[in-house]
PDB file of N, CA and C in Angstrom:
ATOM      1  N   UNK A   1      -4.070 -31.586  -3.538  1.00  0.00           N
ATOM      2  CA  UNK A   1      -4.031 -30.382  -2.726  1.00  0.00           C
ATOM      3  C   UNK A   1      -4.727 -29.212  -3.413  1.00  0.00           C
ATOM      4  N   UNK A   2      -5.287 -29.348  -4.189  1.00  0.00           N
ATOM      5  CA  UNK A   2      -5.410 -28.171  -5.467  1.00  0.00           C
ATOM      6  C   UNK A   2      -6.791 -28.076  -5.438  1.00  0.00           C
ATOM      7  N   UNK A   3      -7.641 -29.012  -4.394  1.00  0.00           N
ATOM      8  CA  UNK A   3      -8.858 -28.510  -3.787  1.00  0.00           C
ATOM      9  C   UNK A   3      -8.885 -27.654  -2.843  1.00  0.00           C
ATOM     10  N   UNK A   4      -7.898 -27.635  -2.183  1.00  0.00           N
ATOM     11  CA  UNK A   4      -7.459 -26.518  -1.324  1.00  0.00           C
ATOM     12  C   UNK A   4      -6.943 -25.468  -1.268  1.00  0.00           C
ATOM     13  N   UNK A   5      -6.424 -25.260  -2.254  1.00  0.00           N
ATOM     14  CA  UNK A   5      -5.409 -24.143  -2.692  1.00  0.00           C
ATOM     15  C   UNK A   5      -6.276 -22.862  -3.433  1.00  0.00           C
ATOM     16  N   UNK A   6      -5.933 -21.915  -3.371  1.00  0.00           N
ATOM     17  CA  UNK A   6      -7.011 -21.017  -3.620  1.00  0.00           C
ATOM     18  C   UNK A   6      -6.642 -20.001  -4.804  1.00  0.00           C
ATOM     19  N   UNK A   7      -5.184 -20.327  -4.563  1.00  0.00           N
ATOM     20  CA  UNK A   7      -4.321 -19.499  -5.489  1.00  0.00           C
ATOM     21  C   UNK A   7      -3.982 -20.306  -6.760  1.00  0.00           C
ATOM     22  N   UNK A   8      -4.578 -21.303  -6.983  1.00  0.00           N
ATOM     23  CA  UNK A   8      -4.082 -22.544  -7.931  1.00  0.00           C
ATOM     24  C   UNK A   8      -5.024 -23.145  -8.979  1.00  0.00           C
ATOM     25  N   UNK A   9      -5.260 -23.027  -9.783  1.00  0.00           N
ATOM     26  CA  UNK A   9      -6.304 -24.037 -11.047  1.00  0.00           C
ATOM     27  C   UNK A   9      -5.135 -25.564 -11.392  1.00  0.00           C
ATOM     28  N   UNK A  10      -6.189 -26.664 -11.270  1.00  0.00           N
ATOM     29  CA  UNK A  10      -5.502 -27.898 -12.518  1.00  0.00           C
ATOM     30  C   UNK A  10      -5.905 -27.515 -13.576  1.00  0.00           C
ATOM     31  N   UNK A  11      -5.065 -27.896 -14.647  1.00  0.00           N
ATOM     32  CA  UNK A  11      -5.503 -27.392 -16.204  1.00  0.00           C
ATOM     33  C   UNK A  11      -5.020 -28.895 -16.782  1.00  0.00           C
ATOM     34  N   UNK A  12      -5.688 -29.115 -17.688  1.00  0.00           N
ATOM     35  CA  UNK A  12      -5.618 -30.602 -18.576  1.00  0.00           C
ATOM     36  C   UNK A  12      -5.274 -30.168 -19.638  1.00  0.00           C
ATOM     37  N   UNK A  13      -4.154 -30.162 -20.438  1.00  0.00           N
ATOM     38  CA  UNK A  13      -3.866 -29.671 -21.603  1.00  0.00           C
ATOM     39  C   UNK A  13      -3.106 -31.132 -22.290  1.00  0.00           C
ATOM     40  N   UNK A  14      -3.387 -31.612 -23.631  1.00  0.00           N
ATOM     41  CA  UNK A  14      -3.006 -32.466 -24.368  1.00  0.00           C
ATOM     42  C   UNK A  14      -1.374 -32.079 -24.902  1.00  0.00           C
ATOM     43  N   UNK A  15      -1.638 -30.703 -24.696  1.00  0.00           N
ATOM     44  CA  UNK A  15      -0.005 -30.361 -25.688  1.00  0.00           C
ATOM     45  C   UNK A  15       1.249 -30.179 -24.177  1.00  0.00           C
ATOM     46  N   UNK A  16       0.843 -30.519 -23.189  1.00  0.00           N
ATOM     47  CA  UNK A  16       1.569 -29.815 -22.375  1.00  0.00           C
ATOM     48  C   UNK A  16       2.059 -30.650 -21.724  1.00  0.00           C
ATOM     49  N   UNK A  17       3.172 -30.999 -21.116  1.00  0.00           N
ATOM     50  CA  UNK A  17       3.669 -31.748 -20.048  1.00  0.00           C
ATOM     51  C   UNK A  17       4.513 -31.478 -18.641  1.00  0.00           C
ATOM     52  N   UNK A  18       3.871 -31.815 -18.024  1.00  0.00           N
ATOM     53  CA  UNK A  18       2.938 -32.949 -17.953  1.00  0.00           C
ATOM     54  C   UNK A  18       1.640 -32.672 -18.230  1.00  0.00           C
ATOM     55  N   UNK A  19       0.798 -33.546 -18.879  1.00  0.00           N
ATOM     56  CA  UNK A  19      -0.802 -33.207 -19.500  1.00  0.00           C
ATOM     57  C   UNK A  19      -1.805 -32.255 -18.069  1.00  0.00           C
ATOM     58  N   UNK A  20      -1.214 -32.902 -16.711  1.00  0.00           N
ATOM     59  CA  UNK A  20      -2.140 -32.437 -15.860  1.00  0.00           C
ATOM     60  C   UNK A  20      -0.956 -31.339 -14.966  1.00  0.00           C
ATOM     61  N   UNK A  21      -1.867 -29.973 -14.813  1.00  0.00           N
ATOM     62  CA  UNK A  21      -0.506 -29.383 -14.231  1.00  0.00           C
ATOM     63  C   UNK A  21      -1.694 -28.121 -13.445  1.00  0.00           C
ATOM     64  N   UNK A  22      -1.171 -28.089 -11.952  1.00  0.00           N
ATOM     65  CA  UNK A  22      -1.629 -27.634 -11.631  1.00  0.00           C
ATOM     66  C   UNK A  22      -0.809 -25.662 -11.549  1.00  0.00           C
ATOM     67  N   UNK A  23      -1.621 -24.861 -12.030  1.00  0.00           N
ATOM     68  CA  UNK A  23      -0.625 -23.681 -11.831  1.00  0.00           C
ATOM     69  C   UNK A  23      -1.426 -22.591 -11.555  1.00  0.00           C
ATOM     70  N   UNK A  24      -0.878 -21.044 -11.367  1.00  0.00           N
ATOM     71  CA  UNK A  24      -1.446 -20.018 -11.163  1.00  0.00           C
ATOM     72  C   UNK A  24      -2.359 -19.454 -11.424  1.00  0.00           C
ATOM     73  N   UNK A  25      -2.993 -18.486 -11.115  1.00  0.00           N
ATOM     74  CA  UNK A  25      -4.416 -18.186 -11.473  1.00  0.00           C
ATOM     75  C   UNK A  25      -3.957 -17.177 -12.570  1.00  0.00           C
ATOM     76  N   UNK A  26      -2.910 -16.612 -12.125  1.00  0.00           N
ATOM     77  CA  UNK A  26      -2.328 -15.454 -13.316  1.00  0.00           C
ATOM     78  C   UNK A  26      -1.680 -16.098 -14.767  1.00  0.00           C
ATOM     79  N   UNK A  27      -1.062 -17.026 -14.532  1.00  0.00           N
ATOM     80  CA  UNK A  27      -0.426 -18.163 -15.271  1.00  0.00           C
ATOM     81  C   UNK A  27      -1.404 -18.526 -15.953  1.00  0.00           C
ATOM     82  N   UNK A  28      -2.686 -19.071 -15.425  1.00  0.00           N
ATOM     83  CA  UNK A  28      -3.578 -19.484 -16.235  1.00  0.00           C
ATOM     84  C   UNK A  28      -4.619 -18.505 -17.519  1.00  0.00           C
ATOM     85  N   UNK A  29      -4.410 -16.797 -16.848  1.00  0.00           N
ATOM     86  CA  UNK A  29      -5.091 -16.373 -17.722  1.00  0.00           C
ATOM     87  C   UNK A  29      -3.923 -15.815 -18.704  1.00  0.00           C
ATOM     88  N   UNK A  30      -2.761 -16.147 -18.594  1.00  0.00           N
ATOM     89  CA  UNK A  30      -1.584 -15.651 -19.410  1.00  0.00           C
ATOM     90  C   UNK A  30      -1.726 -16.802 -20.390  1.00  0.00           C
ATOM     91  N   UNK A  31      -1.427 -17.817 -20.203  1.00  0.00           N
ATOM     92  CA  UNK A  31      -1.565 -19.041 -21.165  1.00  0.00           C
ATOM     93  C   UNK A  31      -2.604 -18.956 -21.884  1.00  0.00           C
ATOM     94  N   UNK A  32      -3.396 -19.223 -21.195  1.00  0.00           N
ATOM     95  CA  UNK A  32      -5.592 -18.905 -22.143  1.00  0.00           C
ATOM     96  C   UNK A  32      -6.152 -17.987 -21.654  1.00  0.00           C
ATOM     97  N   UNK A  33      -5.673 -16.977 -22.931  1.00  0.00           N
ATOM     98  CA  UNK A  33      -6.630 -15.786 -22.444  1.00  0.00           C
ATOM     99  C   UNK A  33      -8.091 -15.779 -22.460  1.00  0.00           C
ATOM    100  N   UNK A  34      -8.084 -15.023 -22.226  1.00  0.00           N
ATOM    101  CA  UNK A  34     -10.001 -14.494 -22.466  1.00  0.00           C
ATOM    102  C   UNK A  34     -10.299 -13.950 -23.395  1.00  0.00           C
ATOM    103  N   UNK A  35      -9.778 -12.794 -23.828  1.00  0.00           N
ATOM    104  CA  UNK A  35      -9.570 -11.630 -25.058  1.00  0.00           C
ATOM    105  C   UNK A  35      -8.395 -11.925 -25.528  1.00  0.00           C
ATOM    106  N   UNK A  36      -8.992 -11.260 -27.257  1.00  0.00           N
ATOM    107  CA  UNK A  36      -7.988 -10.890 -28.225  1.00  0.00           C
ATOM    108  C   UNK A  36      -8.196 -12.321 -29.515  1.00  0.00           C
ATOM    109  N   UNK A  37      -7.228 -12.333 -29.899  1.00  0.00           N
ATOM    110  CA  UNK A  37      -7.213 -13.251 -31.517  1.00  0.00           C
ATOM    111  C   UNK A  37      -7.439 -14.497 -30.590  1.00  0.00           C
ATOM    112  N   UNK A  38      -6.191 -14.485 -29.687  1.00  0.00           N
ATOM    113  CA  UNK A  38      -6.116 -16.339 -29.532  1.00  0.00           C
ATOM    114  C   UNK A  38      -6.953 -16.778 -28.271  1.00  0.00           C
ATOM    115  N   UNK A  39      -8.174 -15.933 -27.772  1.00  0.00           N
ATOM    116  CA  UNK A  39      -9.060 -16.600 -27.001  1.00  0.00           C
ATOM    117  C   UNK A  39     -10.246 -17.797 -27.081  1.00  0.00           C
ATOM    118  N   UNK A  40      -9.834 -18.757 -25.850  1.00  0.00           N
ATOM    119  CA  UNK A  40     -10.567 -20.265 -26.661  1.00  0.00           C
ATOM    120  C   UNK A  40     -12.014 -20.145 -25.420  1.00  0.00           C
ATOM    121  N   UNK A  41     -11.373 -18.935 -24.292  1.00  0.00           N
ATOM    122  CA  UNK A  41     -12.893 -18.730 -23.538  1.00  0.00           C
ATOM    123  C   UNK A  41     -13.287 -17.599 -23.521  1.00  0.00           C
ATOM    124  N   UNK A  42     -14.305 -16.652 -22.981  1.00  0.00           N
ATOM    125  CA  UNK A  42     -15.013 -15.618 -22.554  1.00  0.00           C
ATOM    126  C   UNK A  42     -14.368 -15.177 -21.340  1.00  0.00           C
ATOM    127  N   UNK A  43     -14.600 -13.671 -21.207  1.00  0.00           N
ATOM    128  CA  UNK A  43     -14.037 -13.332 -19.428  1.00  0.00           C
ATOM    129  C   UNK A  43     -15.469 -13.494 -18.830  1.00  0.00           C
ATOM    130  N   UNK A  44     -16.603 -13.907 -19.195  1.00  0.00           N
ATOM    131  CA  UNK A  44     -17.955 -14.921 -18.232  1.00  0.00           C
ATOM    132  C   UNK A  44     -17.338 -15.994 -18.096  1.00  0.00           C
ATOM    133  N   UNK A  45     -16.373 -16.764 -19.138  1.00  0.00           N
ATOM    134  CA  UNK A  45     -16.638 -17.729 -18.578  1.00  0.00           C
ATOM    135  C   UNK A  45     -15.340 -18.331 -17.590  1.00  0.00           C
ATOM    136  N   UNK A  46     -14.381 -17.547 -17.742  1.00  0.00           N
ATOM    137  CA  UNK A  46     -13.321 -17.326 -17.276  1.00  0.00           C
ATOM    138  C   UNK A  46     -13.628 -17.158 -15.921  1.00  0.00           C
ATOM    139  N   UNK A  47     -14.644 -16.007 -15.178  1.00  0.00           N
ATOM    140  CA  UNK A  47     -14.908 -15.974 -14.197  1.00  0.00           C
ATOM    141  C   UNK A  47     -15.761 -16.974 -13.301  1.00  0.00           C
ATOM    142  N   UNK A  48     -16.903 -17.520 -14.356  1.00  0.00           N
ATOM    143  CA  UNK A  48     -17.425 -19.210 -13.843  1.00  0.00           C
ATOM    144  C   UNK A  48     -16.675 -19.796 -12.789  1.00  0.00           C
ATOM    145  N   UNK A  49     -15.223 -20.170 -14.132  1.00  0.00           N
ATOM    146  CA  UNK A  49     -14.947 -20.934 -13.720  1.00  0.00           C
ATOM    147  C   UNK A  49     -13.822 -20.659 -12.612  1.00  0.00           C
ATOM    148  N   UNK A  50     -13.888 -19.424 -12.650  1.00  0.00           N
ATOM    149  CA  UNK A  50     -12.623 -19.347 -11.044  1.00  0.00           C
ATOM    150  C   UNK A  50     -13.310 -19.337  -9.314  1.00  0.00           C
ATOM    151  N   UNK A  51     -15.109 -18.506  -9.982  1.00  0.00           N
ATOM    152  CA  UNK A  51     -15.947 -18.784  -9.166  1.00  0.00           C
ATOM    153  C   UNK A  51     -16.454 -20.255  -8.681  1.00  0.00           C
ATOM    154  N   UNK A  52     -16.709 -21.005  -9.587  1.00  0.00           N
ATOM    155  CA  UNK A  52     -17.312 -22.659  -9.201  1.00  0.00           C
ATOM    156  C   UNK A  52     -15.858 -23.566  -8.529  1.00  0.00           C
ATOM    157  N   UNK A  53     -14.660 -22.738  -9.036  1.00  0.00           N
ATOM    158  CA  UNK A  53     -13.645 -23.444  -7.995  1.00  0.00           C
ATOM    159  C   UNK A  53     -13.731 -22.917  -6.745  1.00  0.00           C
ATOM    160  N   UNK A  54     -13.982 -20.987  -6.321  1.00  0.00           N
ATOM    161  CA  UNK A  54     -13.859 -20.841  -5.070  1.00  0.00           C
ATOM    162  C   UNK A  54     -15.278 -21.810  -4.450  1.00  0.00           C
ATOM    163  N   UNK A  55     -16.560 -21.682  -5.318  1.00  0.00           N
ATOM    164  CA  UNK A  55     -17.303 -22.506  -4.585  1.00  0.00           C
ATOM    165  C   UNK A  55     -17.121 -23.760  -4.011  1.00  0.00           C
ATOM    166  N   UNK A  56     -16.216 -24.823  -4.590  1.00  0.00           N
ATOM    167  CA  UNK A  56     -15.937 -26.055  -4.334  1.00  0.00           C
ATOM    168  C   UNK A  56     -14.718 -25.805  -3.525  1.00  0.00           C
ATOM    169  N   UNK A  57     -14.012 -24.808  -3.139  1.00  0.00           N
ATOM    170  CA  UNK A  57     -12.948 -25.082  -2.327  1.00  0.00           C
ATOM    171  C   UNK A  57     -13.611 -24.282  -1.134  1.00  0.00           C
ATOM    172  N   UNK A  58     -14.397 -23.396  -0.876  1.00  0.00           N
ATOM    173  CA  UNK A  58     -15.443 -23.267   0.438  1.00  0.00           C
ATOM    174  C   UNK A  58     -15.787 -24.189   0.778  1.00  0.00           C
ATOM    175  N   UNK A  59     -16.541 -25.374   0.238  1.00  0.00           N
ATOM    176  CA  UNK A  59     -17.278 -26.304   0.515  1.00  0.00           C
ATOM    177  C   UNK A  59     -16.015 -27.611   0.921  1.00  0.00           C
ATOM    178  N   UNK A  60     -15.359 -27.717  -0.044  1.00  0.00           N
ATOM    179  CA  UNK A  60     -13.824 -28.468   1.049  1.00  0.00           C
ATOM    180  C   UNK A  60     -13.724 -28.279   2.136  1.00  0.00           C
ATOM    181  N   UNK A  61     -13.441 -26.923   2.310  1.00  0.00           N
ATOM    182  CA  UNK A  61     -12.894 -26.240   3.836  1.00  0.00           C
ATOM    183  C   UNK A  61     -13.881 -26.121   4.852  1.00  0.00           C
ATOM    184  N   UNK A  62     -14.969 -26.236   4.750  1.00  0.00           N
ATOM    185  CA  UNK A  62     -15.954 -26.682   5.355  1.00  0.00           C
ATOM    186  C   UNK A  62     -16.339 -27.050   5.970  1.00  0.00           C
ATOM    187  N   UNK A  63     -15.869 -28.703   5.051  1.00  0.00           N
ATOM    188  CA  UNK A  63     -16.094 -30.272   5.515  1.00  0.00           C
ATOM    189  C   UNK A  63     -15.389 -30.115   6.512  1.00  0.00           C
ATOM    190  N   UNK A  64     -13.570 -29.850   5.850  1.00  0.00           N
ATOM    191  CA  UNK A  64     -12.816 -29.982   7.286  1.00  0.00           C
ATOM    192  C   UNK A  64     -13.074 -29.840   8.333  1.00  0.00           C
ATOM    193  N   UNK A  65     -13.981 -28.628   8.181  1.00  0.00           N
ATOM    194  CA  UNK A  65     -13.768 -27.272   9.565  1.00  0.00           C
ATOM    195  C   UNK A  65     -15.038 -28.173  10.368  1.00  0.00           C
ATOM    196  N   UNK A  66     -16.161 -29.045   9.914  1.00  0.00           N
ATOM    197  CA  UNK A  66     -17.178 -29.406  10.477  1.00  0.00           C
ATOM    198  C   UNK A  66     -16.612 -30.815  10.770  1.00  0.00           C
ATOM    199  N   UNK A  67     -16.264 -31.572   9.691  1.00  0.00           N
ATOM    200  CA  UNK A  67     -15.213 -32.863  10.101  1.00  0.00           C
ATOM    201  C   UNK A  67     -14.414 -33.464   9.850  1.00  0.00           C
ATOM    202  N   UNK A  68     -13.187 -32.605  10.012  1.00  0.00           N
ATOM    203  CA  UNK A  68     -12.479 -33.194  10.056  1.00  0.00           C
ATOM    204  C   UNK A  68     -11.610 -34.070  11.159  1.00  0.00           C
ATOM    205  N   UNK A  69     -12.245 -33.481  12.425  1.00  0.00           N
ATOM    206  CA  UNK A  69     -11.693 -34.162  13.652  1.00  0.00           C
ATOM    207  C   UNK A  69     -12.350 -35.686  13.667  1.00  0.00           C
ATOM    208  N   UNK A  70     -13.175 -35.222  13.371  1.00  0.00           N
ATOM    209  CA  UNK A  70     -14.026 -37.182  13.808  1.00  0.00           C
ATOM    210  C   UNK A  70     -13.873 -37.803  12.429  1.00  0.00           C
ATOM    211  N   UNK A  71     -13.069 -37.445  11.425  1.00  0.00           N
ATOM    212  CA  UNK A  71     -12.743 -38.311  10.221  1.00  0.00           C
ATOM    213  C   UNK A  71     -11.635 -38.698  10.322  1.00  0.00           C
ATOM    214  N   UNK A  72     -10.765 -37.392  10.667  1.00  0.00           N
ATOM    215  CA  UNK A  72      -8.776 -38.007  10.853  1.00  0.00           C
ATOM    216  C   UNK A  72      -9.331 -39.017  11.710  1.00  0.00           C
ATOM    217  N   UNK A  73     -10.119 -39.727  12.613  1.00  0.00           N
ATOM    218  CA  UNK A  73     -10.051 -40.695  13.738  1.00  0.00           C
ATOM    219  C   UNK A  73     -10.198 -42.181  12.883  1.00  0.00           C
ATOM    220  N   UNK A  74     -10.954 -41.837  11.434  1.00  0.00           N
ATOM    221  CA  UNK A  74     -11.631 -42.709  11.111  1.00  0.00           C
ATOM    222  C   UNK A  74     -10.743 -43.130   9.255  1.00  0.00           C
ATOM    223  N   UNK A  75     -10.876 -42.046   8.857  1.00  0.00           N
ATOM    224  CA  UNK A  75     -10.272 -42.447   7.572  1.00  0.00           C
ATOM    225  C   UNK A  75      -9.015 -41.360   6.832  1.00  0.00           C
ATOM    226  N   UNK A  76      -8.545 -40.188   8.135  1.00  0.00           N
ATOM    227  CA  UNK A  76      -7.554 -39.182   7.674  1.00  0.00           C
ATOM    228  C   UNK A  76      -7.962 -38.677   5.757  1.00  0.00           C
ATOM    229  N   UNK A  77      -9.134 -38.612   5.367  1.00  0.00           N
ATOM    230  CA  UNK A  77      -9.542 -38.098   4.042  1.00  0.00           C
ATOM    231  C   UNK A  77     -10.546 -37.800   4.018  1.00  0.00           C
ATOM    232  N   UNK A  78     -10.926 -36.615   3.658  1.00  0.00           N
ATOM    233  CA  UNK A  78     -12.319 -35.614   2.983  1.00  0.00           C
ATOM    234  C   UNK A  78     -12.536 -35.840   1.782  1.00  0.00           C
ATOM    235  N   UNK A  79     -13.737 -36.141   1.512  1.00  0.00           N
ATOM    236  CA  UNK A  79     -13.977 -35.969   0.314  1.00  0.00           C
ATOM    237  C   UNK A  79     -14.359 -34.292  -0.491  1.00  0.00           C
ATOM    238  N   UNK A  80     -14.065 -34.180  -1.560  1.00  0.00           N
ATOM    239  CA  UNK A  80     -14.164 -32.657  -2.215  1.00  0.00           C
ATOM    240  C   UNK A  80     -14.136 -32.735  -3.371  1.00  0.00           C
ATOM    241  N   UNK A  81     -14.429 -31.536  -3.948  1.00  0.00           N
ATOM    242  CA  UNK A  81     -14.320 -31.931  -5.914  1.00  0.00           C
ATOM    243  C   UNK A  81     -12.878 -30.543  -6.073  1.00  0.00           C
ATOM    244  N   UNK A  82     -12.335 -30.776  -7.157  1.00  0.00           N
ATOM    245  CA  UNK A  82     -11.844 -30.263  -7.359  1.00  0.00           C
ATOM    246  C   UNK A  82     -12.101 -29.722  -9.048  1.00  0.00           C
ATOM    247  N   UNK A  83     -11.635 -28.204  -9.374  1.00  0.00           N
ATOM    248  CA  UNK A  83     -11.855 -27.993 -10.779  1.00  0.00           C
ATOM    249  C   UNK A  83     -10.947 -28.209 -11.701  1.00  0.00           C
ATOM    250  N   UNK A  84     -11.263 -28.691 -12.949  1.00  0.00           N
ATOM    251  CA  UNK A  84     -10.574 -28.720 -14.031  1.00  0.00           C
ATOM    252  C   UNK A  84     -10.552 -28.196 -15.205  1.00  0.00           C
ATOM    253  N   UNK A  85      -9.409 -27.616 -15.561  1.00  0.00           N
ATOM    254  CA  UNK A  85      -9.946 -26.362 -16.686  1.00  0.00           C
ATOM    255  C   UNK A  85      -9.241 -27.535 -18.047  1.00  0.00           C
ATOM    256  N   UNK A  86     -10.501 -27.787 -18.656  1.00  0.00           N
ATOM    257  CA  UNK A  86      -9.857 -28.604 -19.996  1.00  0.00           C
ATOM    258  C   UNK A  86      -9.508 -28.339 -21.440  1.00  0.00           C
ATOM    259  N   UNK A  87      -8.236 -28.560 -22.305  1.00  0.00           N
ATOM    260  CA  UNK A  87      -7.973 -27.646 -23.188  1.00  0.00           C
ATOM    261  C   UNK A  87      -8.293 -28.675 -24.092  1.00  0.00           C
ATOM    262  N   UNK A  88      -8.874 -28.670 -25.133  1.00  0.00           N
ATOM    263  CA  UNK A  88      -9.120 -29.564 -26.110  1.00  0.00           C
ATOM    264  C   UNK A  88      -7.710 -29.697 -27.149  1.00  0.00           C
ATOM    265  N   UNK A  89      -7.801 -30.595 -27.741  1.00  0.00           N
ATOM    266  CA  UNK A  89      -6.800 -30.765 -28.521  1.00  0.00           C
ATOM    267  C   UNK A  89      -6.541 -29.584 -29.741  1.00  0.00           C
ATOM    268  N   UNK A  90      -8.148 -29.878 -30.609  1.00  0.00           N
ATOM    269  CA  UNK A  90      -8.065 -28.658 -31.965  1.00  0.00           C
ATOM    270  C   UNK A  90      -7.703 -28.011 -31.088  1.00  0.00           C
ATOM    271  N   UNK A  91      -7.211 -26.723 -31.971  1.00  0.00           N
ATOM    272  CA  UNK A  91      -7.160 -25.167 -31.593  1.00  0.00           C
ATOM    273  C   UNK A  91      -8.162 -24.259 -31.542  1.00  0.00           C
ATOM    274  N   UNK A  92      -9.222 -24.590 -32.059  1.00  0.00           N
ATOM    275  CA  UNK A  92     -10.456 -23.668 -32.452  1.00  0.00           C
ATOM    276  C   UNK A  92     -11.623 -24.335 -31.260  1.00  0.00           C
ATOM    277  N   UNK A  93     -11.609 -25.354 -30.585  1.00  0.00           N
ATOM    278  CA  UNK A  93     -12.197 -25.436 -29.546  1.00  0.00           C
ATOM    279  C   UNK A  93     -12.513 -24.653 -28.281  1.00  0.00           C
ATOM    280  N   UNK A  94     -13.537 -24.510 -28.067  1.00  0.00           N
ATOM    281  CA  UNK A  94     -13.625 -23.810 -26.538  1.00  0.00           C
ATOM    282  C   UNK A  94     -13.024 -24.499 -25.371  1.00  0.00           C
ATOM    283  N   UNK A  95     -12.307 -23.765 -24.359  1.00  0.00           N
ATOM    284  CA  UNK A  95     -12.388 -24.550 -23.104  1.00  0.00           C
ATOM    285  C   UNK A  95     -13.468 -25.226 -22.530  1.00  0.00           C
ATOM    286  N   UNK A  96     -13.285 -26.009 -21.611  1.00  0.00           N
ATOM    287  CA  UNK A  96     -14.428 -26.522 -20.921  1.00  0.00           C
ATOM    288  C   UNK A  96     -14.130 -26.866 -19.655  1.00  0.00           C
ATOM    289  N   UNK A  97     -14.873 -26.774 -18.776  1.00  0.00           N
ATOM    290  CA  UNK A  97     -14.460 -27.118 -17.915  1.00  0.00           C
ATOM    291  C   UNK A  97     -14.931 -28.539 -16.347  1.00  0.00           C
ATOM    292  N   UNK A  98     -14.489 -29.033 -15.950  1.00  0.00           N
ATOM    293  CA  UNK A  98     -14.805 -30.504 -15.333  1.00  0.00           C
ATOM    294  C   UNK A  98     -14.629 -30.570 -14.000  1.00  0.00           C
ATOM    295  N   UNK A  99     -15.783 -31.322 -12.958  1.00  0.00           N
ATOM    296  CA  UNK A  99     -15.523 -31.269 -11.643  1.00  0.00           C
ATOM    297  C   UNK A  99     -15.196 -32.999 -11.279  1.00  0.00           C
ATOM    298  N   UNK A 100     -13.862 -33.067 -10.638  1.00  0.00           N
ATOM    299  CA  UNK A 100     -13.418 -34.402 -10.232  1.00  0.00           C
ATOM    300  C   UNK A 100     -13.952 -34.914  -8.729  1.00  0.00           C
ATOM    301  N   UNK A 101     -13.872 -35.953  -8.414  1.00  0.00           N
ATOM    302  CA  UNK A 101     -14.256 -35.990  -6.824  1.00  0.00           C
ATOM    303  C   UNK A 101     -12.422 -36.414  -6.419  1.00  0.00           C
ATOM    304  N   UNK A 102     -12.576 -35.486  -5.339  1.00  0.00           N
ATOM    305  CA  UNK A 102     -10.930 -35.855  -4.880  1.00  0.00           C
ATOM    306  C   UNK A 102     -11.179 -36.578  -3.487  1.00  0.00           C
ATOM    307  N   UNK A 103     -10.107 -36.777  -2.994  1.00  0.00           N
ATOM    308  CA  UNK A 103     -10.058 -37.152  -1.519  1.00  0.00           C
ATOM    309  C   UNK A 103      -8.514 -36.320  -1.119  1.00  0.00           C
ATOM    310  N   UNK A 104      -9.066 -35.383  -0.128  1.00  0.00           N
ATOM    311  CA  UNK A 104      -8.200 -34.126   0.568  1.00  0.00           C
ATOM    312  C   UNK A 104      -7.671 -35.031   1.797  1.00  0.00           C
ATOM    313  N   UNK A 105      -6.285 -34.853   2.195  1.00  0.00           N
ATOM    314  CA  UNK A 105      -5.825 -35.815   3.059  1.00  0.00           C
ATOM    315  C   UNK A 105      -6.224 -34.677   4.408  1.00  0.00           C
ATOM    316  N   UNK A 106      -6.256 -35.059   5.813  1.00  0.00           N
ATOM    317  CA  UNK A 106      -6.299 -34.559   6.623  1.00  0.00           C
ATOM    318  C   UNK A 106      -4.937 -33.868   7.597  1.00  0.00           C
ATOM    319  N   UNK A 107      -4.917 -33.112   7.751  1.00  0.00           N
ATOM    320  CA  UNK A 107      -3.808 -32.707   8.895  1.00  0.00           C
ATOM    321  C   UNK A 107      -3.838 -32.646  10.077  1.00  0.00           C
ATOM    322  N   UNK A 108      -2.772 -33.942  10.700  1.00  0.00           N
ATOM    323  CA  UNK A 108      -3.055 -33.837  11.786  1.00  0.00           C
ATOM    324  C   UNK A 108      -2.496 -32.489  13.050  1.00  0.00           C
TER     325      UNK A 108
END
């Protein structure tokens, strides 16, 4: 759902459990900041990456909006990418970040 969600980042963190957790956009810059001692990204790149998610969740909503009627008939799933904000294990690593291919279920 977290291709859809607009208010939401997945974050992949090794130390965290569950490893894959999808959470807030505020949450996310509270946890990894941007600034100060313990920043592992940039506020460029911070914004990238909240931008290349709204881009990929436009392009979700899209699909739907163009087909999702003649797909629920056929396979009830969209395909979409969704973003992933990845935390490396070291501590001194940069974030990085990863595009998945999802399949968005349809509503009927």
């Amino acid at each position: 759902d977290n291709a859809t969600d607009a208010d939401t980042v997945l974050v992949r963190d090794p130390t965290g459990t569950p490893e894959l957790q999808e959470i807030g956009i505020l949450e996310l810059l509270q946890r990894y900041p941007c600034r100060g001692s313990e920043a592992r990204w940039s506020p460029d790149e911070a914004i990238t990456f909240l931008e290349t998610k709204t881009r990929w969740l436009d392009a979700a909503l899209e699909s739907w909006e163009a087909d999702g009627e003649a797909m629920a008939d056929d396979s009830e799933l969209i395909e979409a990418k969704a973003v992933v904000l990845i935390v490396p294990e070291q501590p001194g690593q940069s974030l990085r970040t990863e595009l998945l291919d999802v399949l968005i279920p349809v509503d009927s």
